[in-house]
N, C-alpha and C. Protein backbone atom coordinates (compact mmCIF):
# COMPACT_ATOMS: atom_id res chain seq x y z
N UNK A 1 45.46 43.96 295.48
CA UNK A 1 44.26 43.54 296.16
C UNK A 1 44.35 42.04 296.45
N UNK A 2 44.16 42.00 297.80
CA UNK A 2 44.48 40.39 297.74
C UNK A 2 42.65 40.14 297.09
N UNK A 3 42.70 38.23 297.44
CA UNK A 3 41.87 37.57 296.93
C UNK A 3 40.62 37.24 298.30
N UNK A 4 40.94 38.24 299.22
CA UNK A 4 39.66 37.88 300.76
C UNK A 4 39.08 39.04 300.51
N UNK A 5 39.77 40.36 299.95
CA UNK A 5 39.16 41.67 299.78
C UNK A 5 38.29 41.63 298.43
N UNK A 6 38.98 41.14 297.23
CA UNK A 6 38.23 40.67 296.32
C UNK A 6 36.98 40.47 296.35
N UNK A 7 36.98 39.17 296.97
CA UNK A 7 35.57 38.65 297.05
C UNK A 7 35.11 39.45 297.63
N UNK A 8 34.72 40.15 298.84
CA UNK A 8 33.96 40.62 299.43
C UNK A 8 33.59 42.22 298.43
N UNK A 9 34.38 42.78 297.93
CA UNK A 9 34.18 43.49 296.98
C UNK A 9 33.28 43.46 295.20
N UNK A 10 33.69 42.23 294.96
CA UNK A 10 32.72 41.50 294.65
C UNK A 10 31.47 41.24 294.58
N UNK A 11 31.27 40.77 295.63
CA UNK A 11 30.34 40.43 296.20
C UNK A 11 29.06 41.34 296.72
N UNK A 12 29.67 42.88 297.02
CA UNK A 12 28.90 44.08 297.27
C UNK A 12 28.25 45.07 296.15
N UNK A 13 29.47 44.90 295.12
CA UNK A 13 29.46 45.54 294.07
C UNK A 13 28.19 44.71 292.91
N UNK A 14 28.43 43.00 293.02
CA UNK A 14 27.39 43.01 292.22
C UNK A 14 25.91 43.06 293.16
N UNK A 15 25.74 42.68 293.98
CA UNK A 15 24.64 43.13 294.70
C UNK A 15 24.22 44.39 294.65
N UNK A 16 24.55 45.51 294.83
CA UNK A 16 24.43 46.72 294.36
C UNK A 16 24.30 46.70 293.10
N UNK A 17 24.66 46.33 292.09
CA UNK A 17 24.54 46.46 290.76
C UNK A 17 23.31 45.84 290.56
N UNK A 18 22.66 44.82 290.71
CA UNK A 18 21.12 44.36 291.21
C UNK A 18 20.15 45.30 290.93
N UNK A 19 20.85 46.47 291.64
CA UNK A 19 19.43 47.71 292.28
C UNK A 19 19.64 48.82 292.01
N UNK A 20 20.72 49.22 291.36
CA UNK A 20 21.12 50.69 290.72
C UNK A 20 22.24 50.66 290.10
N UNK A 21 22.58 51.29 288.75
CA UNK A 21 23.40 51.66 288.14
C UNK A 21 24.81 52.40 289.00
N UNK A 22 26.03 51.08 288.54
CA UNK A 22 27.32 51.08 289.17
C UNK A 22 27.96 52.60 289.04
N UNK A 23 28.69 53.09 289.72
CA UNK A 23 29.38 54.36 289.62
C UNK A 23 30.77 54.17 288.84
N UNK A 24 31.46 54.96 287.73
CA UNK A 24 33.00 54.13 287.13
C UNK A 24 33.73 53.76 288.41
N UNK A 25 33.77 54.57 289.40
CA UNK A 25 34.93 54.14 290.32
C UNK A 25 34.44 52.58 290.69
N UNK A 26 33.17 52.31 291.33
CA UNK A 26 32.60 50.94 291.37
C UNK A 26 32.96 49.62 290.35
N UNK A 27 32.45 49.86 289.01
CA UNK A 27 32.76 49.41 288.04
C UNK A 27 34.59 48.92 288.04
N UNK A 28 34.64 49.76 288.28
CA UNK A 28 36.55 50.03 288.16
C UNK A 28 36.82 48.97 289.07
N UNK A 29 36.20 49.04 290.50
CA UNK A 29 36.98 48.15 291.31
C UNK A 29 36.22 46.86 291.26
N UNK A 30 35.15 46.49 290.83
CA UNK A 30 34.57 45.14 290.19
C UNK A 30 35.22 44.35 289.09
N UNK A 31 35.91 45.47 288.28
CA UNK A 31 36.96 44.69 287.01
C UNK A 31 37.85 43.77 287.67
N UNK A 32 38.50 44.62 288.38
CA UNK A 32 39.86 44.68 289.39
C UNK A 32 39.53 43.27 290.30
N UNK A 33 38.43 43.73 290.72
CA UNK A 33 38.43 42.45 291.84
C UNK A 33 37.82 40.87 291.28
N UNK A 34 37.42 40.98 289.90
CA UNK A 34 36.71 40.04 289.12
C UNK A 34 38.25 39.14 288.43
N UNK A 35 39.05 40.14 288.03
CA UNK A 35 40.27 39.72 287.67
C UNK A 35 41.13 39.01 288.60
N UNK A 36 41.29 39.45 289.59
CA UNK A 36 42.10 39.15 290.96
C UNK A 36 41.24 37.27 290.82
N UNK A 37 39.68 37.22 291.39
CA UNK A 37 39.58 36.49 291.33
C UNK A 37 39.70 35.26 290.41
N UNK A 38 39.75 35.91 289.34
CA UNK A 38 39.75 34.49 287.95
C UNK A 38 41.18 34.30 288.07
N UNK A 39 42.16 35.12 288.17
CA UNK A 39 43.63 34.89 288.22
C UNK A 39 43.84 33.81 289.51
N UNK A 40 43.23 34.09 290.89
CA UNK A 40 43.45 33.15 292.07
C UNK A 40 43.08 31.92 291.91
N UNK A 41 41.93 31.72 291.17
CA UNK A 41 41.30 30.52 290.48
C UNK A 41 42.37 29.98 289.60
N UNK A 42 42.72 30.50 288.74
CA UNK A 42 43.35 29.55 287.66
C UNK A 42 44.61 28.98 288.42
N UNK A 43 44.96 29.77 289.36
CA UNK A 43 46.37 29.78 289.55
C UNK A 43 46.34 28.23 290.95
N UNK A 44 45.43 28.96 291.58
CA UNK A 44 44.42 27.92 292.64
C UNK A 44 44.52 26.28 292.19
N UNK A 45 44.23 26.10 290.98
CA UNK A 45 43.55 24.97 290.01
C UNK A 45 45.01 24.38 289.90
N UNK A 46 45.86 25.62 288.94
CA UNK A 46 46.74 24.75 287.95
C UNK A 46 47.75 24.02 289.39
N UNK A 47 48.12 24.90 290.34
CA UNK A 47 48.55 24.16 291.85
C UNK A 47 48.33 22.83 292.26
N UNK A 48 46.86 22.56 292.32
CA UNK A 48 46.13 21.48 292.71
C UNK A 48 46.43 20.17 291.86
N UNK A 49 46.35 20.50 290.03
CA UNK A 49 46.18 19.65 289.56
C UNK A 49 47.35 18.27 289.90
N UNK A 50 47.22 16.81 289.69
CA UNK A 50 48.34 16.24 290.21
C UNK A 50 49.26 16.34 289.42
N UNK A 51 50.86 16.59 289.65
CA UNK A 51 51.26 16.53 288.47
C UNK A 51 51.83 15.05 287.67
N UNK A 52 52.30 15.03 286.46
CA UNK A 52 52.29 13.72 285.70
C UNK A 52 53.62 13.51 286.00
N UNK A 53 53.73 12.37 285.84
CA UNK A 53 55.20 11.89 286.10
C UNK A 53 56.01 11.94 285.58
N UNK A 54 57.20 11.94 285.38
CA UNK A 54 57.88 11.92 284.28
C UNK A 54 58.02 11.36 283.46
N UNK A 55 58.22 11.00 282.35
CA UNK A 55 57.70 9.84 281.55
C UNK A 55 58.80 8.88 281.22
N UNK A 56 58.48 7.67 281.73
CA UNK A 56 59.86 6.70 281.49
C UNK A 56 60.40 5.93 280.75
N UNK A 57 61.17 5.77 280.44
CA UNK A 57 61.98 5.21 279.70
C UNK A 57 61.07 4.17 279.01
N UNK A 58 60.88 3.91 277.79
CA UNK A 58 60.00 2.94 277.25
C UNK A 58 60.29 1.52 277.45
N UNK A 59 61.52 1.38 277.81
CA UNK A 59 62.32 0.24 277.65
C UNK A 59 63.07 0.10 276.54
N UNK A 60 63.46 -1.10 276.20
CA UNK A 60 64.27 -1.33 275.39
C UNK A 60 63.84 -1.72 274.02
N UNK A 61 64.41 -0.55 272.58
CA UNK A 61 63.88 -1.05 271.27
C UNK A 61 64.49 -2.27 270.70
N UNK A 62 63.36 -3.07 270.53
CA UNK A 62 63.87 -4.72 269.99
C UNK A 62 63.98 -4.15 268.67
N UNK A 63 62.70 -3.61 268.11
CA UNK A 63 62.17 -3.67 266.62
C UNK A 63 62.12 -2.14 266.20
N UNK A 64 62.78 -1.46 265.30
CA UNK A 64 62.15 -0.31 264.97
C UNK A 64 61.06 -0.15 263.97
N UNK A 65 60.49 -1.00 263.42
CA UNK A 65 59.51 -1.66 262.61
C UNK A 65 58.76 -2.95 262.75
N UNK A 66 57.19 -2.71 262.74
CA UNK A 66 56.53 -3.66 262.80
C UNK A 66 55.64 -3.50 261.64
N UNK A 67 55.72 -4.68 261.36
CA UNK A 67 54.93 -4.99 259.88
C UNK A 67 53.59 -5.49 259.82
N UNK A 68 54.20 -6.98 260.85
CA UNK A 68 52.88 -7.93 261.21
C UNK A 68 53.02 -8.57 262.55
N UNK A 69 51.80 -9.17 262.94
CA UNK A 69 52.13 -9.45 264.21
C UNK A 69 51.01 -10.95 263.49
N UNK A 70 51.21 -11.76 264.12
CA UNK A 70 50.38 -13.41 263.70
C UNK A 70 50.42 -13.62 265.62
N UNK A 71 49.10 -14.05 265.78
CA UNK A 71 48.45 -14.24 266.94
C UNK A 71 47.72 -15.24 267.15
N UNK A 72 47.49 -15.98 268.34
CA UNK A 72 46.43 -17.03 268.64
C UNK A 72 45.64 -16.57 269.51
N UNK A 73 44.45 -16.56 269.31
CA UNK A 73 43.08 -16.76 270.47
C UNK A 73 43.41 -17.72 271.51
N UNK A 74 43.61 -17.95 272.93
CA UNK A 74 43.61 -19.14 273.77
C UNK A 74 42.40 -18.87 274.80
N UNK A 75 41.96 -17.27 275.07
CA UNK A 75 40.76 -17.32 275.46
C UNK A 75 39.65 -17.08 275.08
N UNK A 76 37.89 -17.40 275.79
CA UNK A 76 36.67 -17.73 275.18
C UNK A 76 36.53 -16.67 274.11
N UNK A 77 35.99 -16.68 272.88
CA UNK A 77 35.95 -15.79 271.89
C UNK A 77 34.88 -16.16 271.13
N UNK A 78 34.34 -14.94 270.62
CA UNK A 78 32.70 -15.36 269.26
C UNK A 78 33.98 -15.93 268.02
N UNK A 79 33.50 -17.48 267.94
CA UNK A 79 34.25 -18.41 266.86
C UNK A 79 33.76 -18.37 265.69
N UNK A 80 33.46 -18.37 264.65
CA UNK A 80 33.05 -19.09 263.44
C UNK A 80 33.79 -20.24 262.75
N UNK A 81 33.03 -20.11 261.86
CA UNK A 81 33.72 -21.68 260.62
C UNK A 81 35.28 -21.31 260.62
N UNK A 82 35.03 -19.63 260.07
CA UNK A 82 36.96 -19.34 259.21
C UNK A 82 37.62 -19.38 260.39
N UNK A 83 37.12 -18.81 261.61
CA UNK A 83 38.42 -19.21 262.42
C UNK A 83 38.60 -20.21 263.17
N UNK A 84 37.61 -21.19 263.33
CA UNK A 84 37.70 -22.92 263.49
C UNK A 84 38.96 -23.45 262.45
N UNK A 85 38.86 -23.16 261.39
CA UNK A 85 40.14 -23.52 259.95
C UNK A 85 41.00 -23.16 260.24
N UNK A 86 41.15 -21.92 260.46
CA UNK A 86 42.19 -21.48 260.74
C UNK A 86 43.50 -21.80 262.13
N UNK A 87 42.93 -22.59 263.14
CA UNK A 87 43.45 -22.96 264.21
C UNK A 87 43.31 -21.74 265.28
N UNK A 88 41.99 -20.64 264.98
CA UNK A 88 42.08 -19.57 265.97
C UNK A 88 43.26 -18.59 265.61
N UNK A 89 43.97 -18.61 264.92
CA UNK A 89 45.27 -17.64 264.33
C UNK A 89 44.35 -16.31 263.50
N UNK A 90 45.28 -15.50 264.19
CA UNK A 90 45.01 -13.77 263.86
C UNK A 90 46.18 -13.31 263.16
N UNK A 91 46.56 -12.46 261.95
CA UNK A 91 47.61 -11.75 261.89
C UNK A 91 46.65 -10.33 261.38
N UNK A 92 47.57 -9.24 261.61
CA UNK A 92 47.46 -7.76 261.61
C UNK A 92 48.63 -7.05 260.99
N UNK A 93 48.50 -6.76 259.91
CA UNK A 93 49.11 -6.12 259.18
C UNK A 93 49.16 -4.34 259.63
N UNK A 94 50.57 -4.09 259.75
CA UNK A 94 50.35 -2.59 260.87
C UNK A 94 50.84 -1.58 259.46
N UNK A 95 49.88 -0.35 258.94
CA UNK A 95 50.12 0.54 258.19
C UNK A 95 51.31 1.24 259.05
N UNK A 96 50.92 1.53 260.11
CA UNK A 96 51.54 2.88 260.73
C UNK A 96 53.23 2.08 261.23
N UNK A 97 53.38 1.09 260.84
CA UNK A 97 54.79 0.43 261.44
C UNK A 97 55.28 1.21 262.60
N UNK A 98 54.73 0.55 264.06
CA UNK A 98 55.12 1.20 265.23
C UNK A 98 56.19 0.36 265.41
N UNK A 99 57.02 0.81 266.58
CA UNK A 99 58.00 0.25 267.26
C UNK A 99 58.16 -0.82 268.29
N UNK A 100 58.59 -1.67 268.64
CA UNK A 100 58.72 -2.88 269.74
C UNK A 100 59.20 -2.88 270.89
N UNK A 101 59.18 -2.23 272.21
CA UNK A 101 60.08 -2.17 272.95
C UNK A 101 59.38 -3.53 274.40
N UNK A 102 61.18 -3.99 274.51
CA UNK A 102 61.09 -5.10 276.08
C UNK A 102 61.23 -4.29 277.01
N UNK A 103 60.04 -4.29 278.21
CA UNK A 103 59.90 -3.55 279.24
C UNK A 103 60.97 -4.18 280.24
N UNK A 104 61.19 -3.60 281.41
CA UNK A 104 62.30 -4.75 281.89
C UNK A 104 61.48 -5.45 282.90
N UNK A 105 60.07 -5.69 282.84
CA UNK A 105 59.41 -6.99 283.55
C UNK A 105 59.05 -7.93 282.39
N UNK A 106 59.75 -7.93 281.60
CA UNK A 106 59.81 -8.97 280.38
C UNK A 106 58.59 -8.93 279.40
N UNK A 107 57.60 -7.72 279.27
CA UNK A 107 56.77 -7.28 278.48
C UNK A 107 57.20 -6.78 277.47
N UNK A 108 55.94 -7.56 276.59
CA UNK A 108 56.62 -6.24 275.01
C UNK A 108 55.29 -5.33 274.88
N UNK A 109 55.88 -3.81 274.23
CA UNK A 109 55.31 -2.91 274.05
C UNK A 109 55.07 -2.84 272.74
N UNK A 110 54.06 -2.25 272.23
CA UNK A 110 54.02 -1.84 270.71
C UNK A 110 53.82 -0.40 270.67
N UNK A 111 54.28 0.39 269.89
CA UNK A 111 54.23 2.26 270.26
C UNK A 111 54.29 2.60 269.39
N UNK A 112 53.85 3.44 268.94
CA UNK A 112 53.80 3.89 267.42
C UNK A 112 55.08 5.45 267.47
């Protein structure tokens, strides 16, 4: 059954079903054509969706472990006293020790 007969089958069958009790052969071809349609749909969809790219190369591993990273604030930020003392310096101690990779536009990555 294609998916133009479907619908229109469909489409008669539940309307009729509205106003009187379906006959099995009816029923039968409402399954049929209810299926057709959810199958054209999914299939419809998964077609459409864009697909993802391939996924690239991370770049290059500097570090296979990161421990800590020590950081400066250089832009506007909510300051206090401790980090006035401190010279604006951050460090982050990493549980999950992700990895380091140099992108080749001279970025570093952190990836767990």
């Amino acid at each position: 059954m294609t998916a133009a007969k479907a619908k229109v089958i469909f489409a008669t069958h539940m309307q009729a079903a509205r106003t009187r009790n379906l006959t099995a052969y009816e029923k039968q071809q409402l399954n049929i054509a209810r299926q057709v349609l959810r199958h054209n749909t999914r299939t419809t969809a998964k077609h459409n969706k864009p697909r993802r790219s391939a996924k690239q190369n991370p770049g290059v591993l500097i570090y296979g472990e990161v421990q800590t990273i020590y950081a400066k604030k250089t832009q506007k930020h909510q300051c206090d006293a401790d980090c006035k003392a401190h010279g604006h310096r951050y460090y982050h101690k990493f549980s999950s020790k992700p990895k380091m990779y140099g992108l080749p536009d001279g970025t570093l990555l952190i990836k767990p």
